[in-house]
C-alpha atoms as a PDB file:
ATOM      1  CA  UNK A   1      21.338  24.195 -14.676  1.00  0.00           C
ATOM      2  CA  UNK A   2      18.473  22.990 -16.716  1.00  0.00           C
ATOM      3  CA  UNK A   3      17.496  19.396 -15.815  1.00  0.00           C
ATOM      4  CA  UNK A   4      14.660  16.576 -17.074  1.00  0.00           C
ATOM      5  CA  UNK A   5      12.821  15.062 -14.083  1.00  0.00           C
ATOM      6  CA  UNK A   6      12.752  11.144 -14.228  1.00  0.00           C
ATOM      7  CA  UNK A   7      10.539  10.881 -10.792  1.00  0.00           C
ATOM      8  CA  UNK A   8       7.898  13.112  -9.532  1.00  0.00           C
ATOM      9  CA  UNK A   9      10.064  15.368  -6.770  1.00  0.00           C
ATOM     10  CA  UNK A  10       7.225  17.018  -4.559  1.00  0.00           C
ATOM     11  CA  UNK A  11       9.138  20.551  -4.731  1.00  0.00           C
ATOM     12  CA  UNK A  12       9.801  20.823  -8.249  1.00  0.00           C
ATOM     13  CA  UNK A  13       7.372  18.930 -10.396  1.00  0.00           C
ATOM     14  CA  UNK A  14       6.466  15.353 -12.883  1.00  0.00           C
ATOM     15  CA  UNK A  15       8.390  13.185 -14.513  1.00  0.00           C
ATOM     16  CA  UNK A  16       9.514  14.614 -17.940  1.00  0.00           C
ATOM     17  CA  UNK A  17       9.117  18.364 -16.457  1.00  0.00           C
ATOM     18  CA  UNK A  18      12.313  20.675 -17.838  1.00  0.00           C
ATOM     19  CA  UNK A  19      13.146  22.268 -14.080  1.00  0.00           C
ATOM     20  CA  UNK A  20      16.392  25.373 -14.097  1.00  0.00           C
ATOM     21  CA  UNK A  21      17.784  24.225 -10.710  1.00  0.00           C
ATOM     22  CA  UNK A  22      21.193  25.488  -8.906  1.00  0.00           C
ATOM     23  CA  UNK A  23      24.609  23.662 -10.473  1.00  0.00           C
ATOM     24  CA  UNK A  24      25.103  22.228  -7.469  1.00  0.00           C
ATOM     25  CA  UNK A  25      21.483  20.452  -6.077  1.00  0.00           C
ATOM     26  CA  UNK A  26      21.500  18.844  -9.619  1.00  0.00           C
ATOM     27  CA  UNK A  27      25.257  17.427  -9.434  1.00  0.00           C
ATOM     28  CA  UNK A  28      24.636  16.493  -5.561  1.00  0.00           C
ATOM     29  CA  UNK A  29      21.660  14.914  -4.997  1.00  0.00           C
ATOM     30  CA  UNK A  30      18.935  15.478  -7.963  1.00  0.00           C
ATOM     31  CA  UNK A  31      21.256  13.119 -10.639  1.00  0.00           C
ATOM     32  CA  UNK A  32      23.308  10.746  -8.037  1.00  0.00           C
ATOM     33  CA  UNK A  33      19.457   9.684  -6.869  1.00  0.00           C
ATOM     34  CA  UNK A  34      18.629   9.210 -10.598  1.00  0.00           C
ATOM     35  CA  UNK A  35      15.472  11.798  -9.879  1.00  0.00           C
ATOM     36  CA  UNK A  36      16.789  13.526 -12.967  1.00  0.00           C
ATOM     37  CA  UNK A  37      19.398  14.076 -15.705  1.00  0.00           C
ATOM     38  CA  UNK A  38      20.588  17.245 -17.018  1.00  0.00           C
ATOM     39  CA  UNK A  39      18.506  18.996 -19.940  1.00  0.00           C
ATOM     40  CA  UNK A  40      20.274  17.071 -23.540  1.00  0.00           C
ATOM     41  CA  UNK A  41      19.110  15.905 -27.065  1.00  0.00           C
ATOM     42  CA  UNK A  42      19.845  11.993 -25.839  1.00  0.00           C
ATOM     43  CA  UNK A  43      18.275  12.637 -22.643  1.00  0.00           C
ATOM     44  CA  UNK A  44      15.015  13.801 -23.833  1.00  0.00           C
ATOM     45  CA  UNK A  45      14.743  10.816 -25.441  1.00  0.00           C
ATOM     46  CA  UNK A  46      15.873   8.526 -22.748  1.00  0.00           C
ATOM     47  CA  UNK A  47      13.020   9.681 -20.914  1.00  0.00           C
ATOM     48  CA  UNK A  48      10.572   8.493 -23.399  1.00  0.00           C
ATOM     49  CA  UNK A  49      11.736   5.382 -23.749  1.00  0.00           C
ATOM     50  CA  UNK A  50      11.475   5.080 -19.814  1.00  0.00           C
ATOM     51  CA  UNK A  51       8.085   6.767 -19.889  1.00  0.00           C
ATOM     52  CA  UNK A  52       7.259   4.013 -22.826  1.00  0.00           C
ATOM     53  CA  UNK A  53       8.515   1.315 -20.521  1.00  0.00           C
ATOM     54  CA  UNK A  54       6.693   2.306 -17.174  1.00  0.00           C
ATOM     55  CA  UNK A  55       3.350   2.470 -19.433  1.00  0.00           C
ATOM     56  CA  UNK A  56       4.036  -1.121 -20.342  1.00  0.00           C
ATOM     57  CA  UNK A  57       4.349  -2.138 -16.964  1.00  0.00           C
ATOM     58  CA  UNK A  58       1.181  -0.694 -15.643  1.00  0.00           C
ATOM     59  CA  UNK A  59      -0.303  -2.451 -18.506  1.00  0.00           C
ATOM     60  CA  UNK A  60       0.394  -5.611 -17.308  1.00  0.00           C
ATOM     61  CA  UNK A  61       0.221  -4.847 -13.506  1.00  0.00           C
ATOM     62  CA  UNK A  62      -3.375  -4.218 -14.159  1.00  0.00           C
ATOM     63  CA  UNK A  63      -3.621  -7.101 -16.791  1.00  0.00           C
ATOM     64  CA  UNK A  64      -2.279  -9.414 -13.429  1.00  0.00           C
ATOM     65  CA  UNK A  65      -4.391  -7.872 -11.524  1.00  0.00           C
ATOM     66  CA  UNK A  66      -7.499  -8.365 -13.247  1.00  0.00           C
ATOM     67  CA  UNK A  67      -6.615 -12.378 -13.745  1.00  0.00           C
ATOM     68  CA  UNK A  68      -6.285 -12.766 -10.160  1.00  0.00           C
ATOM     69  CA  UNK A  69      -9.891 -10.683  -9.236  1.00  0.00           C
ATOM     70  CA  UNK A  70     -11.576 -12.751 -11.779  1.00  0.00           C
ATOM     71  CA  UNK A  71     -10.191 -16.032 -10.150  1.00  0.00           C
ATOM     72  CA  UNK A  72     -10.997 -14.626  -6.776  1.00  0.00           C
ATOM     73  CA  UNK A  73     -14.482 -13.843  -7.351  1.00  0.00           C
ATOM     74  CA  UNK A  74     -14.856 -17.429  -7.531  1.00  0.00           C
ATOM     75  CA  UNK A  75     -13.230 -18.564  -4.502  1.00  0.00           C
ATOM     76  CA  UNK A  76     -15.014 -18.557  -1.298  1.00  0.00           C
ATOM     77  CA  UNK A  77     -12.978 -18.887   2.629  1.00  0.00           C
ATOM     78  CA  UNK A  78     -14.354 -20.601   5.691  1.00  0.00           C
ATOM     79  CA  UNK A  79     -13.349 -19.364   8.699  1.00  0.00           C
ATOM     80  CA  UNK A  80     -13.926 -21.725  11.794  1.00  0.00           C
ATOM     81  CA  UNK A  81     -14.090 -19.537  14.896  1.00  0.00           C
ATOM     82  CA  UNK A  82     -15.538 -20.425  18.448  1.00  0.00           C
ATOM     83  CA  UNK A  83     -18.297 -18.980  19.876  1.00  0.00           C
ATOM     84  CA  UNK A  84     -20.719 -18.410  22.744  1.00  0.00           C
ATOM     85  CA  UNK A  85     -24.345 -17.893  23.265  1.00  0.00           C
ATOM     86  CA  UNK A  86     -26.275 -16.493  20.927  1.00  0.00           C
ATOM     87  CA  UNK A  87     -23.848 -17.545  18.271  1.00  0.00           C
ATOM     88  CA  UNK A  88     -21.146 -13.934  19.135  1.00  0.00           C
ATOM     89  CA  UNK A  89     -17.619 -14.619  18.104  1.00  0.00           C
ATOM     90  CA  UNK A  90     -15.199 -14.118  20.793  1.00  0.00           C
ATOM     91  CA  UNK A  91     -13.252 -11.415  19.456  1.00  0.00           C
ATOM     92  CA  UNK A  92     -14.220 -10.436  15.360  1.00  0.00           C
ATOM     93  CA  UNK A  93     -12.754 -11.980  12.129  1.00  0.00           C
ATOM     94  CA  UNK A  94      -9.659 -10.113  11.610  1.00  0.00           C
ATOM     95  CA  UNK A  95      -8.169  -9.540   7.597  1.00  0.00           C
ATOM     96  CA  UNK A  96      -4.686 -11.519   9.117  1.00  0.00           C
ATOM     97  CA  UNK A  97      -7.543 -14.821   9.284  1.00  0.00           C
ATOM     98  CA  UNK A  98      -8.988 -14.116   6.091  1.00  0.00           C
ATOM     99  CA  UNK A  99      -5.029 -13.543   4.227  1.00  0.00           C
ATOM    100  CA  UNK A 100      -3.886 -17.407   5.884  1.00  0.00           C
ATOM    101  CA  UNK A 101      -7.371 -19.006   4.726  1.00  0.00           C
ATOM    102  CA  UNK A 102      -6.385 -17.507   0.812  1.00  0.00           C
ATOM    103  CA  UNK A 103      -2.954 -19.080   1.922  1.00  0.00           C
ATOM    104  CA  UNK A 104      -4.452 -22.294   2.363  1.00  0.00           C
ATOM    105  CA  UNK A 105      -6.457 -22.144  -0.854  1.00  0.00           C
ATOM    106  CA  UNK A 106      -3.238 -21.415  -2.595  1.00  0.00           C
ATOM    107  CA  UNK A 107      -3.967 -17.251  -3.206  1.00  0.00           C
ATOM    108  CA  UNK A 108      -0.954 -15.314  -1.492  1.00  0.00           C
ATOM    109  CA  UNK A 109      -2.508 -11.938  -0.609  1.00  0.00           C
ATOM    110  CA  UNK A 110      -1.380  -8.895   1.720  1.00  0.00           C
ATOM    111  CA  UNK A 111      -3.697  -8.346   4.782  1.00  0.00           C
ATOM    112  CA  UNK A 112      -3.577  -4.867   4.353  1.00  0.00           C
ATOM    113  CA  UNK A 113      -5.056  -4.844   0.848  1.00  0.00           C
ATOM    114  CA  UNK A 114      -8.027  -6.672   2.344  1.00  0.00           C
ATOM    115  CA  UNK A 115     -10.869  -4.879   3.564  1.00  0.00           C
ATOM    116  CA  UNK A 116     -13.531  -5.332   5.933  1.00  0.00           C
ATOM    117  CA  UNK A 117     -16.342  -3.035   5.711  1.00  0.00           C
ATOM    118  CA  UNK A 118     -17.530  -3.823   8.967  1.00  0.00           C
ATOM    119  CA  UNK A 119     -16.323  -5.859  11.711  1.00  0.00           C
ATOM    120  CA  UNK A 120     -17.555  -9.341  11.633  1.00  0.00           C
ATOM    121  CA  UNK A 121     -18.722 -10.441  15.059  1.00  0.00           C
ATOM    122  CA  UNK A 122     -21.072 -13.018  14.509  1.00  0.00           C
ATOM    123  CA  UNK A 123     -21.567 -16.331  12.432  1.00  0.00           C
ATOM    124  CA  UNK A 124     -22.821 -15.936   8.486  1.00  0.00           C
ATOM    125  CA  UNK A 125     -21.585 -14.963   5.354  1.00  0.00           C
ATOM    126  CA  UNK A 126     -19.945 -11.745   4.357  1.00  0.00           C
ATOM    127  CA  UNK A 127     -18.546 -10.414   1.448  1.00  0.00           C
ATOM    128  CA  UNK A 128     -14.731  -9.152   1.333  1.00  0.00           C
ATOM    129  CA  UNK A 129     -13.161  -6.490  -0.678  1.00  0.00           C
ATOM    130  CA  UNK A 130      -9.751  -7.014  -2.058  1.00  0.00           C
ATOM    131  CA  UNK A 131      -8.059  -4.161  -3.040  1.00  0.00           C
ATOM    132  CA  UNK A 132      -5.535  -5.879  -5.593  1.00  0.00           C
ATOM    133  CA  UNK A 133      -4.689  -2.575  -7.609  1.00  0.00           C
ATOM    134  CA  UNK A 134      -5.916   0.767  -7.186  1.00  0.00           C
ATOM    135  CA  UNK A 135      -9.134   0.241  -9.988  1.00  0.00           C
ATOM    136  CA  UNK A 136      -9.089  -3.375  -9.763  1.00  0.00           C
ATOM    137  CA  UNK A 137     -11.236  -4.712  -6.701  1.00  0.00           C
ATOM    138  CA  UNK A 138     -12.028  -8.502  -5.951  1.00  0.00           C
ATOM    139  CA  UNK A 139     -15.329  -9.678  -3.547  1.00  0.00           C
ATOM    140  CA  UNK A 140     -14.721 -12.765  -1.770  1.00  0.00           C
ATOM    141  CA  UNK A 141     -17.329 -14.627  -0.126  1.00  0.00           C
ATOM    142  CA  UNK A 142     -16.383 -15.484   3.343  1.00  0.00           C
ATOM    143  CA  UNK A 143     -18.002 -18.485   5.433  1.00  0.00           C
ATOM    144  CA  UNK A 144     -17.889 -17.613   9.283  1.00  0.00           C
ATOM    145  CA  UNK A 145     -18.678 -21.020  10.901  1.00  0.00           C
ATOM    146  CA  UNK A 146     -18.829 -22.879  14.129  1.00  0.00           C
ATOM    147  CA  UNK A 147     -15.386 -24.662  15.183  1.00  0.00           C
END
């Protein structure tokens, strides 16, 4: 059975790939997953219309995303932490700190899109990567102060 590929499926290829599979892997679990439909006129052009679609959406995703790095490039987090001679932060600043002090500024953001380059074990300023979409990247300055 020939059938159109709506997802990327590892084993047999892209979205919008024409795949001859057996009768029964397409009727059994290929088109109840919606992973693909069979191989038809009004199909084909289903597909583009989805493909159309999911372009749009990226379009904006990274349109969003580029709105929020802008604002975030202007934004700059203070992080009180205490410390002991020499000015060394007991423990470092973690990205779970850095996500609730966005929080507080009103910016909801995922600690695991944040990265540290280093770990921050001392007072100063530091710049943080954001990784908001996979090209879109936002610095924030970051304040590590006295409490």
């Amino acid at each position: 059975m020939k059938v159109i590929l709506r997802k990327n499926f590892e084993q047999l290829g892209q979205i919008g790939d024409v795949v001859d599979v057996k009768d029964g892997f397409a009727r059994n679990f290929l088109i109840p997953r919606n992973i693909a439909f069979a191989a038809q006129k009004g199909n084909v052009r289903a597909l583009e219309e989805e493909k159309k679609q999911l372009a749009r959406k990226k379009v904006k995703e990274l349109q969003a995303a580029e709105a929020l790095a802008a604002e975030l490039e202007k934004v700059s987090v203070t992080i009180p932490v205490k410390v002991g001679e020499e000015d060394k932060i007991f423990g470092t600043v973690t990205t779970q700190m850095i996500s609730d002090s966005l929080k507080e500024k009103g910016y909801d953001i995922d600690r695991r899109k944040i990265d540290i380059a280093e770990p921050i074990k001392s007072l100063g300023i530091y710049s943080v990567n954001i990784k908001l979409h996979p090209s879109v990247t936002a610095v924030v300055k970051t304040w590590v102060v006295r409490e």
